[in-house]
PDB file of N, CA and C in Angstrom:
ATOM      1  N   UNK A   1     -17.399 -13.007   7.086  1.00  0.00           N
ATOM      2  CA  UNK A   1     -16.362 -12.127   6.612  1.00  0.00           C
ATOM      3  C   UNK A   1     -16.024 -11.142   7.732  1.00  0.00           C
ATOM      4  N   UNK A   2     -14.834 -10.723   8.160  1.00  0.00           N
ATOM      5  CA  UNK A   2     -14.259  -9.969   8.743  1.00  0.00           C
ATOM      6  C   UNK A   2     -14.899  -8.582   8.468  1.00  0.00           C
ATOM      7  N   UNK A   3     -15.618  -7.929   9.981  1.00  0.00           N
ATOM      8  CA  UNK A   3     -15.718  -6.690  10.082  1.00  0.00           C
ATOM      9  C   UNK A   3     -15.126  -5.491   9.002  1.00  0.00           C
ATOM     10  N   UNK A   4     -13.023  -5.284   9.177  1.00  0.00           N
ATOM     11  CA  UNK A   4     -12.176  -4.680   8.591  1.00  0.00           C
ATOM     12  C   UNK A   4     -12.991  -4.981   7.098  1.00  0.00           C
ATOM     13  N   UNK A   5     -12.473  -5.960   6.473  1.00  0.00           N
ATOM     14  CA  UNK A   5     -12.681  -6.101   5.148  1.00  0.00           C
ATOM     15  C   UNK A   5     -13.863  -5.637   4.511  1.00  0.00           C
ATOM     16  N   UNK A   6     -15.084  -5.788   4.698  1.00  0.00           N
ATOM     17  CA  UNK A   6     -16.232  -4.940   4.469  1.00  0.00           C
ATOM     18  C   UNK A   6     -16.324  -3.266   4.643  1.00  0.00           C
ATOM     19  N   UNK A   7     -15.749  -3.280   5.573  1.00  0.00           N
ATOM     20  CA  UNK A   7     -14.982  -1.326   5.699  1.00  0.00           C
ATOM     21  C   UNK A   7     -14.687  -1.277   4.976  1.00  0.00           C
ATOM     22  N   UNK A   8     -13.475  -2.364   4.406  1.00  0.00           N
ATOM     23  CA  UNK A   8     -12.521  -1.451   3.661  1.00  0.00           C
ATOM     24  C   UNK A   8     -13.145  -1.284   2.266  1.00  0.00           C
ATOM     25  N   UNK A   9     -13.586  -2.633   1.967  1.00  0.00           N
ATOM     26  CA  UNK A   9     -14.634  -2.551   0.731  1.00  0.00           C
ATOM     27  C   UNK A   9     -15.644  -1.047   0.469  1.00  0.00           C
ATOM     28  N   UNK A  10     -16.121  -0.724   1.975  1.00  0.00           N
ATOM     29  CA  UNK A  10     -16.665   0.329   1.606  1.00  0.00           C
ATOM     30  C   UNK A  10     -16.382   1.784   1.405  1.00  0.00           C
ATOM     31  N   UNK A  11     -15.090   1.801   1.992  1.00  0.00           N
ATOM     32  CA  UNK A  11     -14.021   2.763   2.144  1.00  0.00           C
ATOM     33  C   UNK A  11     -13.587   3.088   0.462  1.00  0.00           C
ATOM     34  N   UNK A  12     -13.258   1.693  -0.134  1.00  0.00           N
ATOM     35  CA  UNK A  12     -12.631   1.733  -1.070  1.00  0.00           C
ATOM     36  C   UNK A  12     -14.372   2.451  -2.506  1.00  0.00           C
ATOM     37  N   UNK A  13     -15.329   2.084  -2.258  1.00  0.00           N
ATOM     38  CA  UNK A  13     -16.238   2.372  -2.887  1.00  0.00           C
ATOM     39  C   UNK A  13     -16.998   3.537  -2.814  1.00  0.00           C
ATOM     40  N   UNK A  14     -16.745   4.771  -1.414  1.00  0.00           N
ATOM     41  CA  UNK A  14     -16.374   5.546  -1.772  1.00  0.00           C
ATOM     42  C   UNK A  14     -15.297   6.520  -2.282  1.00  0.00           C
ATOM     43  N   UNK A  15     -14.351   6.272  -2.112  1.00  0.00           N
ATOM     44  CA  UNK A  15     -13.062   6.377  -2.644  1.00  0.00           C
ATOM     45  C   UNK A  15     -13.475   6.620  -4.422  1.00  0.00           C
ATOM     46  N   UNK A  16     -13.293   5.421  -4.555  1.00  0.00           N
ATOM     47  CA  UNK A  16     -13.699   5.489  -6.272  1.00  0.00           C
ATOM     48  C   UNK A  16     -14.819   5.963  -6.673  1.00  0.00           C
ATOM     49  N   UNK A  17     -16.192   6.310  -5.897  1.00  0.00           N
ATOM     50  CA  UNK A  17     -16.943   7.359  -6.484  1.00  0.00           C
ATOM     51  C   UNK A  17     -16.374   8.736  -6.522  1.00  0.00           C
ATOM     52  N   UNK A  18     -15.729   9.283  -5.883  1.00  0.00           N
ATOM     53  CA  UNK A  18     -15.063  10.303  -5.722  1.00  0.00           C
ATOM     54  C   UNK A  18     -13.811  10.397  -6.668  1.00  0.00           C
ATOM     55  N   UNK A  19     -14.062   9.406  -7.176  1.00  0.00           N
ATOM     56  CA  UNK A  19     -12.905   9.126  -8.484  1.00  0.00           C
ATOM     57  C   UNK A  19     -11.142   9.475  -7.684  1.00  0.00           C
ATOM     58  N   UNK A  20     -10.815   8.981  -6.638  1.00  0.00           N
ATOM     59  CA  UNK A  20      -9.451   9.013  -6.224  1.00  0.00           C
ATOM     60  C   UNK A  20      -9.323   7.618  -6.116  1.00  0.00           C
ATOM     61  N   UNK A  21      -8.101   7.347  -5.963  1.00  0.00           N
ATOM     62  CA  UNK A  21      -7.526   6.166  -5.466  1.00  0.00           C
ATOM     63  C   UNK A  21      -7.732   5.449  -4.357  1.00  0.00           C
ATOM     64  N   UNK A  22      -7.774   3.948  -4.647  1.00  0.00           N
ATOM     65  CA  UNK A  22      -7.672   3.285  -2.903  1.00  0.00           C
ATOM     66  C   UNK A  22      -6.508   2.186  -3.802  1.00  0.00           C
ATOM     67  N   UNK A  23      -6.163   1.803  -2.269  1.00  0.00           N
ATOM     68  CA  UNK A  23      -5.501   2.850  -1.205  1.00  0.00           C
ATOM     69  C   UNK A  23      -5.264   4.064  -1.598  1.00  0.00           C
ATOM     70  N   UNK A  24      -5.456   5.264  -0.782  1.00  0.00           N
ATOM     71  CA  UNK A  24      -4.827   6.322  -0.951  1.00  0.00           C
ATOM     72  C   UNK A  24      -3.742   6.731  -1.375  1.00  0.00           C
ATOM     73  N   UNK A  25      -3.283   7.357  -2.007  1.00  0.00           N
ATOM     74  CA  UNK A  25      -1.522   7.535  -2.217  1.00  0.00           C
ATOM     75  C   UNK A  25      -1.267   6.784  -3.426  1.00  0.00           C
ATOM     76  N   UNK A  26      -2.125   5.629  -3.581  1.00  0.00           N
ATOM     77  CA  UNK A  26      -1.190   4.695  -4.805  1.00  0.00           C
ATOM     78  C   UNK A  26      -2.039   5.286  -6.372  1.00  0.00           C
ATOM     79  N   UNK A  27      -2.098   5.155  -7.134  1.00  0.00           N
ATOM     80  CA  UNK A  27      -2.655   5.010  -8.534  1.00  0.00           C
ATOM     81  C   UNK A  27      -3.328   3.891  -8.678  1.00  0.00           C
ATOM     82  N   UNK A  28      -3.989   3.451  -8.309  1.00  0.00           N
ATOM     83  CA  UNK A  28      -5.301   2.410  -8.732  1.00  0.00           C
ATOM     84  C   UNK A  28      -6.905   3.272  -8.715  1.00  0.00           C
ATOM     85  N   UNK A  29      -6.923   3.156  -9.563  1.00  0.00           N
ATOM     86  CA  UNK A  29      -8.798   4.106  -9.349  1.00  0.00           C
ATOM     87  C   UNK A  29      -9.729   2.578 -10.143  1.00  0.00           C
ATOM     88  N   UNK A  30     -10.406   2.238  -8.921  1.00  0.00           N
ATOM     89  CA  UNK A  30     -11.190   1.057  -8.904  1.00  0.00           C
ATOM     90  C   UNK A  30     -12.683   1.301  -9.949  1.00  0.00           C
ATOM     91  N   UNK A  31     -13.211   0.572 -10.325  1.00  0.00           N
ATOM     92  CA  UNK A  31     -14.554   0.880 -11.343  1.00  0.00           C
ATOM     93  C   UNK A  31     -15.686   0.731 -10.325  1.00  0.00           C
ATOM     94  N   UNK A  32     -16.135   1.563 -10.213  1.00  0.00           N
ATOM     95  CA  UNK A  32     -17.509   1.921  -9.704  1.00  0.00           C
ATOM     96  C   UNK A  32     -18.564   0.529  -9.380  1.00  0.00           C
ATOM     97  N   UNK A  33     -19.301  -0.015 -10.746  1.00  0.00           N
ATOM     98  CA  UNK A  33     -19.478  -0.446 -10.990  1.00  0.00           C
ATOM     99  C   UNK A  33     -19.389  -2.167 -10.213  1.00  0.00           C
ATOM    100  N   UNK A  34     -18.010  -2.349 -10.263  1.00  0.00           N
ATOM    101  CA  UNK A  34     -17.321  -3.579 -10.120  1.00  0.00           C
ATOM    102  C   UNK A  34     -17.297  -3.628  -8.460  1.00  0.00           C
ATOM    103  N   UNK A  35     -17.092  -2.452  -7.877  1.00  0.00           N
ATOM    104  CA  UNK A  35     -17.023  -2.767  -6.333  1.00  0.00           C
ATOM    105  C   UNK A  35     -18.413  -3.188  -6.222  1.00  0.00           C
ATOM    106  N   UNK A  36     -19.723  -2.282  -6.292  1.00  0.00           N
ATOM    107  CA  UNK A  36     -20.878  -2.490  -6.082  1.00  0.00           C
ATOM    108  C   UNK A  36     -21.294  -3.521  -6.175  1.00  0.00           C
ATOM    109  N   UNK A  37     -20.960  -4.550  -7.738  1.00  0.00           N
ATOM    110  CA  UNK A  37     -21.126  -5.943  -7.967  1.00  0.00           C
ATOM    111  C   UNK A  37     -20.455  -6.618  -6.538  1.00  0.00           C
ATOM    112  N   UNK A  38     -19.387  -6.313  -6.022  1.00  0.00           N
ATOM    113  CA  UNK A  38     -19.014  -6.864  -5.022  1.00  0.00           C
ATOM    114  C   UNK A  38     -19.325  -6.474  -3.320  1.00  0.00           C
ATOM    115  N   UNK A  39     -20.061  -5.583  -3.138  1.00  0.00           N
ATOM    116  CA  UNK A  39     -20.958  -4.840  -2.181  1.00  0.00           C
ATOM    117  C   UNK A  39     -21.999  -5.955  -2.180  1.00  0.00           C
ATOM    118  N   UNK A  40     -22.872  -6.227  -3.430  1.00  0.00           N
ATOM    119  CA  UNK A  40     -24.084  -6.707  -3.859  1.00  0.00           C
ATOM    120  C   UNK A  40     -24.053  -7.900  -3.443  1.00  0.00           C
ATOM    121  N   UNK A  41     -22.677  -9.055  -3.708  1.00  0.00           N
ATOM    122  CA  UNK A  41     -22.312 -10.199  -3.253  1.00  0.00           C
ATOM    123  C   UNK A  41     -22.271 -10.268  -1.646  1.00  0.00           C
ATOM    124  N   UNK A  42     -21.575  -8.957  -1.282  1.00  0.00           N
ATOM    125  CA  UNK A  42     -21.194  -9.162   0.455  1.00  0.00           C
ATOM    126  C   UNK A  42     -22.310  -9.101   1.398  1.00  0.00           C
ATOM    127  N   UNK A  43     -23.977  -8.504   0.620  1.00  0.00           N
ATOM    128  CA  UNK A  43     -24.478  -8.343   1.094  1.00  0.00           C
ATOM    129  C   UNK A  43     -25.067  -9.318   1.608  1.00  0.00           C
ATOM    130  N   UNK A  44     -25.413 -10.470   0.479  1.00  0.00           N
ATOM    131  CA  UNK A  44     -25.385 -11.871   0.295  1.00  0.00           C
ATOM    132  C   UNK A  44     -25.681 -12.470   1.940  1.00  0.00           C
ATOM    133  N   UNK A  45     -24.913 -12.094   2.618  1.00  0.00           N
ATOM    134  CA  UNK A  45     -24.861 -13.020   4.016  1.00  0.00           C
ATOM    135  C   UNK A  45     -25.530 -12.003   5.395  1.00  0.00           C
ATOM    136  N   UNK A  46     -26.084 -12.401   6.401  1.00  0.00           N
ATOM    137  CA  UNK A  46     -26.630 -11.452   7.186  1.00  0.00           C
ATOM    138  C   UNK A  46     -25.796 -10.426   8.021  1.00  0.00           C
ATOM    139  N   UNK A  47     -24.904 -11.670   8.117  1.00  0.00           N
ATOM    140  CA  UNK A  47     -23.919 -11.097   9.141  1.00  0.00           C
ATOM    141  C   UNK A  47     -23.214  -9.486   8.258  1.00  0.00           C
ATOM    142  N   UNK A  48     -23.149  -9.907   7.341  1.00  0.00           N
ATOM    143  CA  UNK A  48     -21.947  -8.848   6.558  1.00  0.00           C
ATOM    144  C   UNK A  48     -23.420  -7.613   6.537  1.00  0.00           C
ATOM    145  N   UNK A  49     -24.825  -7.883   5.693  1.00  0.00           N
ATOM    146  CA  UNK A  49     -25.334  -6.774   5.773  1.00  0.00           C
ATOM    147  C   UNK A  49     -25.668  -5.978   7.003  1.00  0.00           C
ATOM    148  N   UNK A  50     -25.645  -6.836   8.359  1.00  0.00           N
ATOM    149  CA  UNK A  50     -25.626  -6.098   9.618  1.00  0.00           C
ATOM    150  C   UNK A  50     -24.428  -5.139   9.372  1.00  0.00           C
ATOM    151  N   UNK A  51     -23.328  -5.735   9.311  1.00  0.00           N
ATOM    152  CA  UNK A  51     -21.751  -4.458   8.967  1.00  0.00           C
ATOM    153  C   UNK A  51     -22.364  -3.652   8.391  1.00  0.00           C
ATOM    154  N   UNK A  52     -22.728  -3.922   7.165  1.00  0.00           N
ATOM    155  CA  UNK A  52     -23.511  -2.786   6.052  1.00  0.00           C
ATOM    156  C   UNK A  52     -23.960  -1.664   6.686  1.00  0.00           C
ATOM    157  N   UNK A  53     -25.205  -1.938   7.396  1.00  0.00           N
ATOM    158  CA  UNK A  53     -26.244  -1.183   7.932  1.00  0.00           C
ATOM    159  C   UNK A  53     -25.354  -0.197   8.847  1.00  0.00           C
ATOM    160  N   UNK A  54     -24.532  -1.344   9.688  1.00  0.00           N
ATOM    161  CA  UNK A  54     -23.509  -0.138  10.545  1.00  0.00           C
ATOM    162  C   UNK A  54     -22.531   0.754  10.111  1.00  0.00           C
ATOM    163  N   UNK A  55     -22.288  -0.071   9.392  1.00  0.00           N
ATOM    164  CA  UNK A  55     -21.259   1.147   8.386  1.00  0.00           C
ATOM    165  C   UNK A  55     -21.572   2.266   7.216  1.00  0.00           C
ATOM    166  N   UNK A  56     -23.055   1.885   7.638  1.00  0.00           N
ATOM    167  CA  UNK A  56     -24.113   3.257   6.937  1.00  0.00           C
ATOM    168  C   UNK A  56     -23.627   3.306   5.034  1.00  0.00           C
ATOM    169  N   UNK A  57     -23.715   2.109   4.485  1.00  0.00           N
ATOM    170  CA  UNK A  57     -23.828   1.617   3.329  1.00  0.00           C
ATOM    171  C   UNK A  57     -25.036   2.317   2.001  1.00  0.00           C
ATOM    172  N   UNK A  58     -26.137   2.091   2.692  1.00  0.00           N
ATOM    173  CA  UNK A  58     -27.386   2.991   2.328  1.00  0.00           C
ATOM    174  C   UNK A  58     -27.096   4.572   1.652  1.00  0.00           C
ATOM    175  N   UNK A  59     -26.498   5.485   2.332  1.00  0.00           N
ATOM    176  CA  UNK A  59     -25.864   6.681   1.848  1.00  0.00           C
ATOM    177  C   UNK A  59     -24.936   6.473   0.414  1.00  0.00           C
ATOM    178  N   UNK A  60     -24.034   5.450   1.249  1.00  0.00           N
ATOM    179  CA  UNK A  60     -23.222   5.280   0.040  1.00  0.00           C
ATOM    180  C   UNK A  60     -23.456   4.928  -1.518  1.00  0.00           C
ATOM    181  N   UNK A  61     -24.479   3.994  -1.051  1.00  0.00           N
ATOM    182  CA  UNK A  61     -25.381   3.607  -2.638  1.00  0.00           C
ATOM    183  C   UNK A  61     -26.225   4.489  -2.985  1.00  0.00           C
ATOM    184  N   UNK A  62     -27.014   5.401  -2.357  1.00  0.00           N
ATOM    185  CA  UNK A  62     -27.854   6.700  -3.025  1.00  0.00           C
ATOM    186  C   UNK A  62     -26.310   7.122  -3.790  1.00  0.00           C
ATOM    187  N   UNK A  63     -25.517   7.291  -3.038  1.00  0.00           N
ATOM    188  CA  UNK A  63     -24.559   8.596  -3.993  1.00  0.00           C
ATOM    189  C   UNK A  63     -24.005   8.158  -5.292  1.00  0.00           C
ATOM    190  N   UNK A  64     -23.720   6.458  -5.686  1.00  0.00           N
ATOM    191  CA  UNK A  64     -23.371   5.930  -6.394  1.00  0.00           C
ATOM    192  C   UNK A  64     -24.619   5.550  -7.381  1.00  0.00           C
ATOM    193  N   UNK A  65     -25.751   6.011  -6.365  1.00  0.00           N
ATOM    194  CA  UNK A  65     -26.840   5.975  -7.831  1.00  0.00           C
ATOM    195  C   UNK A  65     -27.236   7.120  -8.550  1.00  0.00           C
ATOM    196  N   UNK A  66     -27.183   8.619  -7.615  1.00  0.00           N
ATOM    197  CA  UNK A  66     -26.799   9.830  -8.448  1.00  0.00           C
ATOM    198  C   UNK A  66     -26.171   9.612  -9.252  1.00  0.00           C
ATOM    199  N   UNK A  67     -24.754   9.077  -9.353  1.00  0.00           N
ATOM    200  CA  UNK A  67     -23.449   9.272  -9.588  1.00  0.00           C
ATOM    201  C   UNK A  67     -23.922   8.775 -10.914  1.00  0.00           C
ATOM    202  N   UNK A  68     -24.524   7.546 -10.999  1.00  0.00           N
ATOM    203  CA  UNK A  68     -25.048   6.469 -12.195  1.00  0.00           C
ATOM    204  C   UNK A  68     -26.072   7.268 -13.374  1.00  0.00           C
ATOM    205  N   UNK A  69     -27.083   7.977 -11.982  1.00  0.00           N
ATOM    206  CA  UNK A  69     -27.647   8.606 -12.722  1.00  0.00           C
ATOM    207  C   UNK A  69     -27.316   9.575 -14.029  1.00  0.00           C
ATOM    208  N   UNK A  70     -26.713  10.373 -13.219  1.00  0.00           N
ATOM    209  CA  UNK A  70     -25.814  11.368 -14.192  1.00  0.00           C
ATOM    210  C   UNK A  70     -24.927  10.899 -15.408  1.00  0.00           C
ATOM    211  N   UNK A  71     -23.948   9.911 -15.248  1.00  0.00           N
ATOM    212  CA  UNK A  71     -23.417   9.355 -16.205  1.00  0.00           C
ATOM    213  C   UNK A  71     -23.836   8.288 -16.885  1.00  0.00           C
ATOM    214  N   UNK A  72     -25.558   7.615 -16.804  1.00  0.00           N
ATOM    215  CA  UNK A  72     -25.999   6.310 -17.348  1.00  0.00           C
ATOM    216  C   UNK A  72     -25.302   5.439 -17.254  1.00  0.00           C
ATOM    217  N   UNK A  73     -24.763   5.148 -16.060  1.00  0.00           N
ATOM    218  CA  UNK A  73     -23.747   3.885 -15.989  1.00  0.00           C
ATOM    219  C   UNK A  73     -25.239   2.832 -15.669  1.00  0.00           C
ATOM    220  N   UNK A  74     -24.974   2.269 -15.900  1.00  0.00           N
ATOM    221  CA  UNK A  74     -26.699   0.802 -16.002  1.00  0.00           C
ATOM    222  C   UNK A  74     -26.239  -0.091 -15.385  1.00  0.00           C
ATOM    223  N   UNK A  75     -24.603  -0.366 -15.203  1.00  0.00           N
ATOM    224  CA  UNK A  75     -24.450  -1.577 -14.340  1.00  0.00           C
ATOM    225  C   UNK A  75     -24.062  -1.225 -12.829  1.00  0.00           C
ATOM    226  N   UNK A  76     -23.927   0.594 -12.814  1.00  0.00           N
ATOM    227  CA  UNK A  76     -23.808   0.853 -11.357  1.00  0.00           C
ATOM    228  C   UNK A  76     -24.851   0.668 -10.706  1.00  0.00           C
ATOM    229  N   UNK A  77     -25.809   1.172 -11.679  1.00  0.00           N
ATOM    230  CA  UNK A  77     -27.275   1.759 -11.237  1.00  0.00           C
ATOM    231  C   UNK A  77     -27.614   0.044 -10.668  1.00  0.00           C
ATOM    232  N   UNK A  78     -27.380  -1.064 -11.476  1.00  0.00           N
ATOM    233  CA  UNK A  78     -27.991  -1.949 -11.463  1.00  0.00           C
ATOM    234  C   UNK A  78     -27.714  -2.733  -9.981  1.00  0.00           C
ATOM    235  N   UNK A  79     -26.439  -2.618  -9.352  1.00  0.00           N
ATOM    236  CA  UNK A  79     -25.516  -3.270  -8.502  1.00  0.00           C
ATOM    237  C   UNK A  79     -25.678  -2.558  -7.104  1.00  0.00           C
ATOM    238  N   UNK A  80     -26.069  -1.411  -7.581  1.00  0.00           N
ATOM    239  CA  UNK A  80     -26.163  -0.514  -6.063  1.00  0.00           C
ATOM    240  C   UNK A  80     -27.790  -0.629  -5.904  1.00  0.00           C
ATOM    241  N   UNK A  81     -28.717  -0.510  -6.882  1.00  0.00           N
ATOM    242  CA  UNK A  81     -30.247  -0.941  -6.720  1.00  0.00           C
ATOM    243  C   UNK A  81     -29.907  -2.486  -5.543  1.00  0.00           C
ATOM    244  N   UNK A  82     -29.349  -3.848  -6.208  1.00  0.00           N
ATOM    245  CA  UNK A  82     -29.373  -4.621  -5.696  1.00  0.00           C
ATOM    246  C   UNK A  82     -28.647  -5.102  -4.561  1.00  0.00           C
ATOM    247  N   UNK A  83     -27.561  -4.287  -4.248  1.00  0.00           N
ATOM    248  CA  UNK A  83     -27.384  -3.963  -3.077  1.00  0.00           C
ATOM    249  C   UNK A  83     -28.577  -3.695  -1.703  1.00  0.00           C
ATOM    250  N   UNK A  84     -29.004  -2.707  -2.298  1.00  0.00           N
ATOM    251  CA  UNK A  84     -29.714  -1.409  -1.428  1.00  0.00           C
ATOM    252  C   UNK A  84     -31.234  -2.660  -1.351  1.00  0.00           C
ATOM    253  N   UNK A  85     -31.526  -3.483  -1.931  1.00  0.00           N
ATOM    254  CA  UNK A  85     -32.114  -4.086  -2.225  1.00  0.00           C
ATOM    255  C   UNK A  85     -32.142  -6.005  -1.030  1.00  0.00           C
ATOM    256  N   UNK A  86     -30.500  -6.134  -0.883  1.00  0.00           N
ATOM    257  CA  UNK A  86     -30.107  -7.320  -0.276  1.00  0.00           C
ATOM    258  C   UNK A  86     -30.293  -6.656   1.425  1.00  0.00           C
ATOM    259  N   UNK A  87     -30.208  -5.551   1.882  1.00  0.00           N
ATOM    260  CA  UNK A  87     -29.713  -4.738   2.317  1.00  0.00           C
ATOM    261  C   UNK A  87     -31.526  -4.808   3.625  1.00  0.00           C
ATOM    262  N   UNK A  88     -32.479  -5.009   2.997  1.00  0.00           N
ATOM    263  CA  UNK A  88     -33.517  -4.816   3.317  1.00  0.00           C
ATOM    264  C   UNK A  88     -33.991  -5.986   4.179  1.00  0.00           C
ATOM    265  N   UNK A  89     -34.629  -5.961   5.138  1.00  0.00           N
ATOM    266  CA  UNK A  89     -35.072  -7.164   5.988  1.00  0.00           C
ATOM    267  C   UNK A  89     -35.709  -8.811   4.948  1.00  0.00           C
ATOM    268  N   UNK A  90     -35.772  -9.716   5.263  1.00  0.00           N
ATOM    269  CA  UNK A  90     -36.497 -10.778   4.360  1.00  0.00           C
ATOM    270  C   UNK A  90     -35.510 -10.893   3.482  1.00  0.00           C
ATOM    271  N   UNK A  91     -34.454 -10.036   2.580  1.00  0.00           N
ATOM    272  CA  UNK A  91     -34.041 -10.436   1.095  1.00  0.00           C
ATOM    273  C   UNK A  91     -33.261 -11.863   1.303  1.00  0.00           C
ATOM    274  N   UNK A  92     -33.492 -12.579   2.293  1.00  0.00           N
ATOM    275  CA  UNK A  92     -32.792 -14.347   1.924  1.00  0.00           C
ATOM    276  C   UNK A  92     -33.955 -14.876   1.763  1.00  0.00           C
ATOM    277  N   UNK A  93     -35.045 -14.404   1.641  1.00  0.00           N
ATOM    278  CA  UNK A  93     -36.480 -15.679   1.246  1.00  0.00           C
ATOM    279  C   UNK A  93     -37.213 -14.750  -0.117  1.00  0.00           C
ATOM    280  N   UNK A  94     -36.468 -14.114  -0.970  1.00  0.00           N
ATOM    281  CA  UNK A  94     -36.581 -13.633  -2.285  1.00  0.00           C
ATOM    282  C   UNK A  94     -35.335 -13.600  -3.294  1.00  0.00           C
ATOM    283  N   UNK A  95     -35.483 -13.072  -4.283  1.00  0.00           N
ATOM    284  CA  UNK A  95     -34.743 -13.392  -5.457  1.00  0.00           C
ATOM    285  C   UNK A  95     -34.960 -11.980  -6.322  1.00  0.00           C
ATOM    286  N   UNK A  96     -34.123 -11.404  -6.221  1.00  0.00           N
ATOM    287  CA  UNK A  96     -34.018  -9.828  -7.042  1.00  0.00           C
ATOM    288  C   UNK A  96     -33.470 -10.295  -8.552  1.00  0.00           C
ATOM    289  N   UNK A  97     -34.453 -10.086  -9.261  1.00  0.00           N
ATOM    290  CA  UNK A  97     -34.108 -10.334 -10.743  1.00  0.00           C
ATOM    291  C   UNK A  97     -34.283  -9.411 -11.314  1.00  0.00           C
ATOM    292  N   UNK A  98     -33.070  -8.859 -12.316  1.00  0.00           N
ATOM    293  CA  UNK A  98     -33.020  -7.734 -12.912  1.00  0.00           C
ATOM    294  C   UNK A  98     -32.765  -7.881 -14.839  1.00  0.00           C
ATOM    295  N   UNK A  99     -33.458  -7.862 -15.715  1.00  0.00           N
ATOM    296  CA  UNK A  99     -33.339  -7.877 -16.501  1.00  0.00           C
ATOM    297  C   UNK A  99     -32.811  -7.226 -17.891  1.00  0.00           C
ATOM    298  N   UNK A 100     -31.701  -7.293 -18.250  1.00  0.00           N
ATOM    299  CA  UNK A 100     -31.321  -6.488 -19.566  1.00  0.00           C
ATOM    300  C   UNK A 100     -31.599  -6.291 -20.650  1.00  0.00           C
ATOM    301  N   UNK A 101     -32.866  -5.247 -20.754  1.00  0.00           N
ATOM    302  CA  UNK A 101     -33.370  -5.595 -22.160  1.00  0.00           C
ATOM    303  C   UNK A 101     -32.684  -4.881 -23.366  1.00  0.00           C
ATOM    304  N   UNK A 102     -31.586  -4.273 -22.813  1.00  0.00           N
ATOM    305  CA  UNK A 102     -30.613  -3.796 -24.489  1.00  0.00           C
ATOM    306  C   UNK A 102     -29.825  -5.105 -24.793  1.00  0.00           C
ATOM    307  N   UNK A 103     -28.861  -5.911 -23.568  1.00  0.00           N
ATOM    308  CA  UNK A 103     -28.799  -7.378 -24.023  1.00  0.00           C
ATOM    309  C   UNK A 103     -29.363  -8.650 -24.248  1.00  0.00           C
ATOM    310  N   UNK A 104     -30.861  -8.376 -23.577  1.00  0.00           N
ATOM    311  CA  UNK A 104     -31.064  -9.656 -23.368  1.00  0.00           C
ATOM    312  C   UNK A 104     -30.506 -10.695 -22.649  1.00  0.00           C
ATOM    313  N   UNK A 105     -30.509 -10.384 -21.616  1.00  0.00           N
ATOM    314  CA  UNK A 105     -29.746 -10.697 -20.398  1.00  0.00           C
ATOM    315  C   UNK A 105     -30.423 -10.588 -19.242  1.00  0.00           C
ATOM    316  N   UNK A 106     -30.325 -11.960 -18.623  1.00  0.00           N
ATOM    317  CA  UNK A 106     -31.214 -12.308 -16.485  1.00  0.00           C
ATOM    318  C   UNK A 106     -29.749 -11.726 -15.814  1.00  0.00           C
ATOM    319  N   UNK A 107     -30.112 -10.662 -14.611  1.00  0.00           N
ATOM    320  CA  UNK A 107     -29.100 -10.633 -13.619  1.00  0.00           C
ATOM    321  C   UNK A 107     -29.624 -11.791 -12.308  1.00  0.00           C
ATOM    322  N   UNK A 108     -29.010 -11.748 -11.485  1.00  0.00           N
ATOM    323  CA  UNK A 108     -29.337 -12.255 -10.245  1.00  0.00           C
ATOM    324  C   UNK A 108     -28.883 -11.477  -9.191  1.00  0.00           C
TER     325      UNK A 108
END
C-alpha cells in the first residue's frame, strides 16, 4: 500500500477523534471505531506497519483508547488494542483473538 494512503488513513483517524471532519472543510465525521478496524487491517502487512511506526501510529491509538475509555466504546477499545497489538515485532507468527462476551462473539 502506498506510503500517502496510510497517512491519510491516519490523518483521517485523528481527525475523527477530535470529532472534525476529513477531509477538512467538508461534513463527513468518520466513526472512530471503523477507521481503527481499518488501521487494524493495514497493519496486517509489514511494510504498511513500518509506515505505522513512522508515522508514529502508537500515540494515536493511546488517544483513541482514552477516548474509548471515557465513552465505553468496546469496539474502539477493541480495534486500537489490536492495532497497537499488529504493530509489535513477531505479530505475523501469532493470532490476536479477542472475544465478545456480551455477544458471544470470536474477533480476529
Amino acid at each position: 500500500m502506498d506510503r500517502t494512503i496510510v497517512s491519510d488513513l491516519l490523518h483521517a483517524f485523528d481527525l475523527t477523534l477530535n470529532a472534525e471532519p476529513y477531509p477538512p472543510g467538508s461534513r463527513f465525521f468518520g466513526t472512530p471505531w471503523k477507521i481503527a478496524l481499518g488501521i487494524s487491517n493495514v497493519c496486517r502487512n509489514e511494510t504498511n506497519r513500518s509506515y505505522c511506526r513512522e508515522l508514529k501510529l502508537a500515540p494515536l491509538l493511546h488517544k483513541g483508547l482514552s477516548i474509548a475509555l471515557e465513552t465505553g466504546d468496546s469496539r474502539l477499545i477493541r480495534y486500537s488494542l489490536l492495532s497497537l497489538w499488529r504493530l509489535t515485532d513477531g505479530a505475523d507468527s501469532r493470532e490476536f483473538n479477542v472475544f465478545d462476551y456480551s455477544r458471544n462473539e470470536q474477533f480476529t
